[in-house]
Protein backbone atom coordinates (compact mmCIF):
# COMPACT_ATOMS: atom_id res chain seq x y z
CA UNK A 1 136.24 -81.93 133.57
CA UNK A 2 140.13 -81.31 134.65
CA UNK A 3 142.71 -78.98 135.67
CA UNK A 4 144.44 -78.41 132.66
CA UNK A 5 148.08 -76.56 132.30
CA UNK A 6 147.74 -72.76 131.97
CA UNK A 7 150.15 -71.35 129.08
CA UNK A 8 152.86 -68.66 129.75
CA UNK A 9 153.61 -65.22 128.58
CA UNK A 10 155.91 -65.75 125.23
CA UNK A 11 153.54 -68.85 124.03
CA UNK A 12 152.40 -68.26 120.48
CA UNK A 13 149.18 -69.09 121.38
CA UNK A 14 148.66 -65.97 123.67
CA UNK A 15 149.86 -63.65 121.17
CA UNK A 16 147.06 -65.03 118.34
CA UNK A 17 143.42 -64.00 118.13
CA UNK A 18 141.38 -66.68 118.58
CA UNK A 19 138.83 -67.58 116.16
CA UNK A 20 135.01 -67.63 116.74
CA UNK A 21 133.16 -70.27 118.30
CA UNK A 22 130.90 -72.21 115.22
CA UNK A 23 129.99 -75.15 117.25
CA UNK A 24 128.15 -75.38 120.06
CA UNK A 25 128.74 -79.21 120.84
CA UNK A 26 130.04 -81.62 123.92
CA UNK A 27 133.77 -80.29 122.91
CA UNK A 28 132.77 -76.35 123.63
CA UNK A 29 130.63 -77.91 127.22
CA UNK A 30 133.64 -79.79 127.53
CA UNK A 31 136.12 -76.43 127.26
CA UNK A 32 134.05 -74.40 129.49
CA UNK A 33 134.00 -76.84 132.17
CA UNK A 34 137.79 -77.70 131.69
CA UNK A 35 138.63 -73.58 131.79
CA UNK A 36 136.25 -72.93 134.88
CA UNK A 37 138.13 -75.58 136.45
CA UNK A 38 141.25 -74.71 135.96
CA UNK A 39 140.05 -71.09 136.83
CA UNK A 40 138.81 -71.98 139.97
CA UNK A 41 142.17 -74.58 141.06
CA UNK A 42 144.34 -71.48 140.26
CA UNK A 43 142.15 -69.37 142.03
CA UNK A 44 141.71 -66.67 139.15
CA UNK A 45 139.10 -63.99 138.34
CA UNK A 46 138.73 -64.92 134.54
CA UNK A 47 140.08 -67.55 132.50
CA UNK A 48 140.36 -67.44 128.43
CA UNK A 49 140.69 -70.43 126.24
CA UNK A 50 144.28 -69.39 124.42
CA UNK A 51 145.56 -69.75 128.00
CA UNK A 52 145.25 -73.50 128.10
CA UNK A 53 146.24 -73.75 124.45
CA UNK A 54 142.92 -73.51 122.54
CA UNK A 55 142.49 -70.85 120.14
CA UNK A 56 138.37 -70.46 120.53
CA UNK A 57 136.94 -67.08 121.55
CA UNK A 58 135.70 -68.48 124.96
CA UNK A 59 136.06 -67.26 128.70
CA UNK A 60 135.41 -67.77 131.64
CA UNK A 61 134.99 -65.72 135.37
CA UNK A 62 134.85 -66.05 139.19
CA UNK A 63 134.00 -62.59 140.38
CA UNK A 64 132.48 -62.28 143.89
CA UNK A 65 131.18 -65.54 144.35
CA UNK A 66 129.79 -65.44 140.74
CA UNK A 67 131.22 -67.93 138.05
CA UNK A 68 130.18 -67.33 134.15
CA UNK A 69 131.33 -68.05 130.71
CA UNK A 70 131.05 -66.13 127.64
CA UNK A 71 131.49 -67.42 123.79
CA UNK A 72 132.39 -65.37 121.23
CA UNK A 73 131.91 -62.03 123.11
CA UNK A 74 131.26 -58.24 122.19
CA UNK A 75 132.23 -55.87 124.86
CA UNK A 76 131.14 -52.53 124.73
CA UNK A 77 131.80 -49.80 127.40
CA UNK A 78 128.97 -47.94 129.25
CA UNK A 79 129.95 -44.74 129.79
CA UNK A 80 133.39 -42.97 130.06
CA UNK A 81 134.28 -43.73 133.67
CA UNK A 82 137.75 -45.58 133.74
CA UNK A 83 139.25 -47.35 136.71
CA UNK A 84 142.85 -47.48 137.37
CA UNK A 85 143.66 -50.68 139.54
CA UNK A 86 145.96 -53.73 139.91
CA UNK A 87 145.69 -56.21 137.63
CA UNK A 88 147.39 -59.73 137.27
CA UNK A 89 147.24 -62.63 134.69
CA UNK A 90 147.25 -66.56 135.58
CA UNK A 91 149.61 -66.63 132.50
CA UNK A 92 151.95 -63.96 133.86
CA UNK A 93 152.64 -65.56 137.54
CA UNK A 94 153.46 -63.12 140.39
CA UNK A 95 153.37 -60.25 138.20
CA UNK A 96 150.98 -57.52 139.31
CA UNK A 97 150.22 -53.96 137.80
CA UNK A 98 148.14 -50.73 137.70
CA UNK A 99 146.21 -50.78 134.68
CA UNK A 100 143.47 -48.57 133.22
CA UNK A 101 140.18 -50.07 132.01
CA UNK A 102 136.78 -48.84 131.72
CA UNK A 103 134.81 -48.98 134.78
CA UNK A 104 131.21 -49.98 133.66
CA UNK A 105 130.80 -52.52 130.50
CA UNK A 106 128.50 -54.72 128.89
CA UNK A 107 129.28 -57.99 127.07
CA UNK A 108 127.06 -59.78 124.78
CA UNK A 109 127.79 -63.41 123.08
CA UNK A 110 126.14 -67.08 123.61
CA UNK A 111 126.38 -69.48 126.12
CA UNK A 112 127.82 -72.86 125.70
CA UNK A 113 124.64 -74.03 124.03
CA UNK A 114 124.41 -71.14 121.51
CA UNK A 115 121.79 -69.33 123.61
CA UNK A 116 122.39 -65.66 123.74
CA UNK A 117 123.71 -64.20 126.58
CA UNK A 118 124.25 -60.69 127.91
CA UNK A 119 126.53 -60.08 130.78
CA UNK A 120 126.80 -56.28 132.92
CA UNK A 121 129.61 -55.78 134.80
CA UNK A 122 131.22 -53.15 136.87
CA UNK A 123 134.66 -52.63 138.81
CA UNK A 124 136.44 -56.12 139.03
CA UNK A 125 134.15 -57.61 136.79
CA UNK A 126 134.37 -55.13 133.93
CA UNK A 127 137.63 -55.54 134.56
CA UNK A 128 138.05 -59.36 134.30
CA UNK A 129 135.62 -59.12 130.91
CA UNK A 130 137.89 -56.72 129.50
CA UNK A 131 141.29 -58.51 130.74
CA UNK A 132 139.62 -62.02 129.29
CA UNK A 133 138.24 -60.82 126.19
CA UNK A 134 141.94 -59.14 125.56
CA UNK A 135 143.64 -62.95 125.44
CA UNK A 136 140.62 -63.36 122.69
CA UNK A 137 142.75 -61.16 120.42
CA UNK A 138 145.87 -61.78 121.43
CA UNK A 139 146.30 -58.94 123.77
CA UNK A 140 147.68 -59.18 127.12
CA UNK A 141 147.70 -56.67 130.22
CA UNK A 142 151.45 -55.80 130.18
CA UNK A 143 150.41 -54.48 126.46
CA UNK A 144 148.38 -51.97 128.22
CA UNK A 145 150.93 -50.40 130.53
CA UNK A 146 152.06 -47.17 129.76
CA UNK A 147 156.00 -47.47 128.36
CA UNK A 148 157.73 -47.38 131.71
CA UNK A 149 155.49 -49.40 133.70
CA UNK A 150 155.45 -52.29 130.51
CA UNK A 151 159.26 -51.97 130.64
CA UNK A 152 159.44 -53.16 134.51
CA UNK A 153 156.84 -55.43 133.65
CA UNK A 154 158.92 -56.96 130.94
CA UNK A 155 162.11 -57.04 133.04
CA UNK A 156 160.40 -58.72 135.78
CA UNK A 157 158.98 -61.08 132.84
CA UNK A 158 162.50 -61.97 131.85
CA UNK A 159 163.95 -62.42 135.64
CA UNK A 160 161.02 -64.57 136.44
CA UNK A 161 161.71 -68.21 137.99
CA UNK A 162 159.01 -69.64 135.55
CA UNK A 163 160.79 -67.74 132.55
CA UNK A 164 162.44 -69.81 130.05
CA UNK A 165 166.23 -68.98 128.56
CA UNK A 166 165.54 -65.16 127.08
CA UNK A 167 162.88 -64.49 129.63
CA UNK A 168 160.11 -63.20 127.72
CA UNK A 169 160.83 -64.52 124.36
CA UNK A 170 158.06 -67.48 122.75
CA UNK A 171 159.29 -70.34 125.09
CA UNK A 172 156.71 -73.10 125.88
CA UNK A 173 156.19 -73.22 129.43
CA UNK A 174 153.04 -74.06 131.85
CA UNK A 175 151.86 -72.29 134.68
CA UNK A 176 152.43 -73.78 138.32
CA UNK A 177 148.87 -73.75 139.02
């Protein structure tokens, strides 16, 4: 198990789906343990596997106390209740936003031993499903701001002290956490 560097908005890897878990081996126990770790040193609600440069569908959350990990997940909402909140991203330091996601969902998948596994989650944890299972397809919160809100979001992006030359543009970088 280790800390391992978290990747930064404008790394390919972010912007990719990942592909689906096939096997459930010491390599995916290894992964989960590596991303909860790195999850919990950074002090983060969720953690996918694109953000330390693996391009599984795996994640991982601490959400009141409660830390969990879900392979190749299905999220579904329940109901039409949406929540409108901050939101940040361990790849995206400093950078926080109101963003709209459903308020009740329910995710469905396998743990890391291919047993299946069905997660419920409400307020900040439908919320950290949701954010987490976006990185899965290559979709991250600042893509989910209305126009003028993602336009501050990408100036601040490009002014950032963690930003490479061009700001925002695919520069390698890893997170300070």
């Amino acid at each position: 198990m280790s800390v391992t560097p978290i990747r930064l908005y404008g790394d390919p890897v972010l912007h990719r789906s990942a592909a689906p878990v096939v096997d459930f081996d010491r390599e995916l126990r290894q992964l989960v343990a590596d991303l909860t770790d790195t999850m919990l040193a950074a002090g983060g609600a969720g953690l996918a596997a694109p953000q330390i440069g693996v391009g599984l569908r795996v994640f991982t959350w601490h959400v009141d106390g409660d830390v969990g990990h879900l392979v190749n997940p299905d999220v579904a909402a329940v109901g039409e209740e949406e929540q409108d909140g901050p939101e940040g991203c361990l790849s995206i330091p400093g950078l926080r936003y109101d963003c709209r996601r459903h308020l009740h969902v329910v995710a469905s998948g396998w743990d890391l031993h291919g047993d299946p596994l069905r997660v419920e989650g409400s307020e900040l944890l439908a919320r950290a499903i949701q954010h987490e299972t976006d990185h899965l397809d290559g979709v991250l919160f600042v893509d989910r701001l209305g126009e003028a809100a993602r336009e501050l979001a990408l100036a601040e992006i490009r002014t950032a002290e963690w930003a490479g030359e061009g700001g925002y543009l695919p520069v390698m970088k890893v997170s300070p956490h």
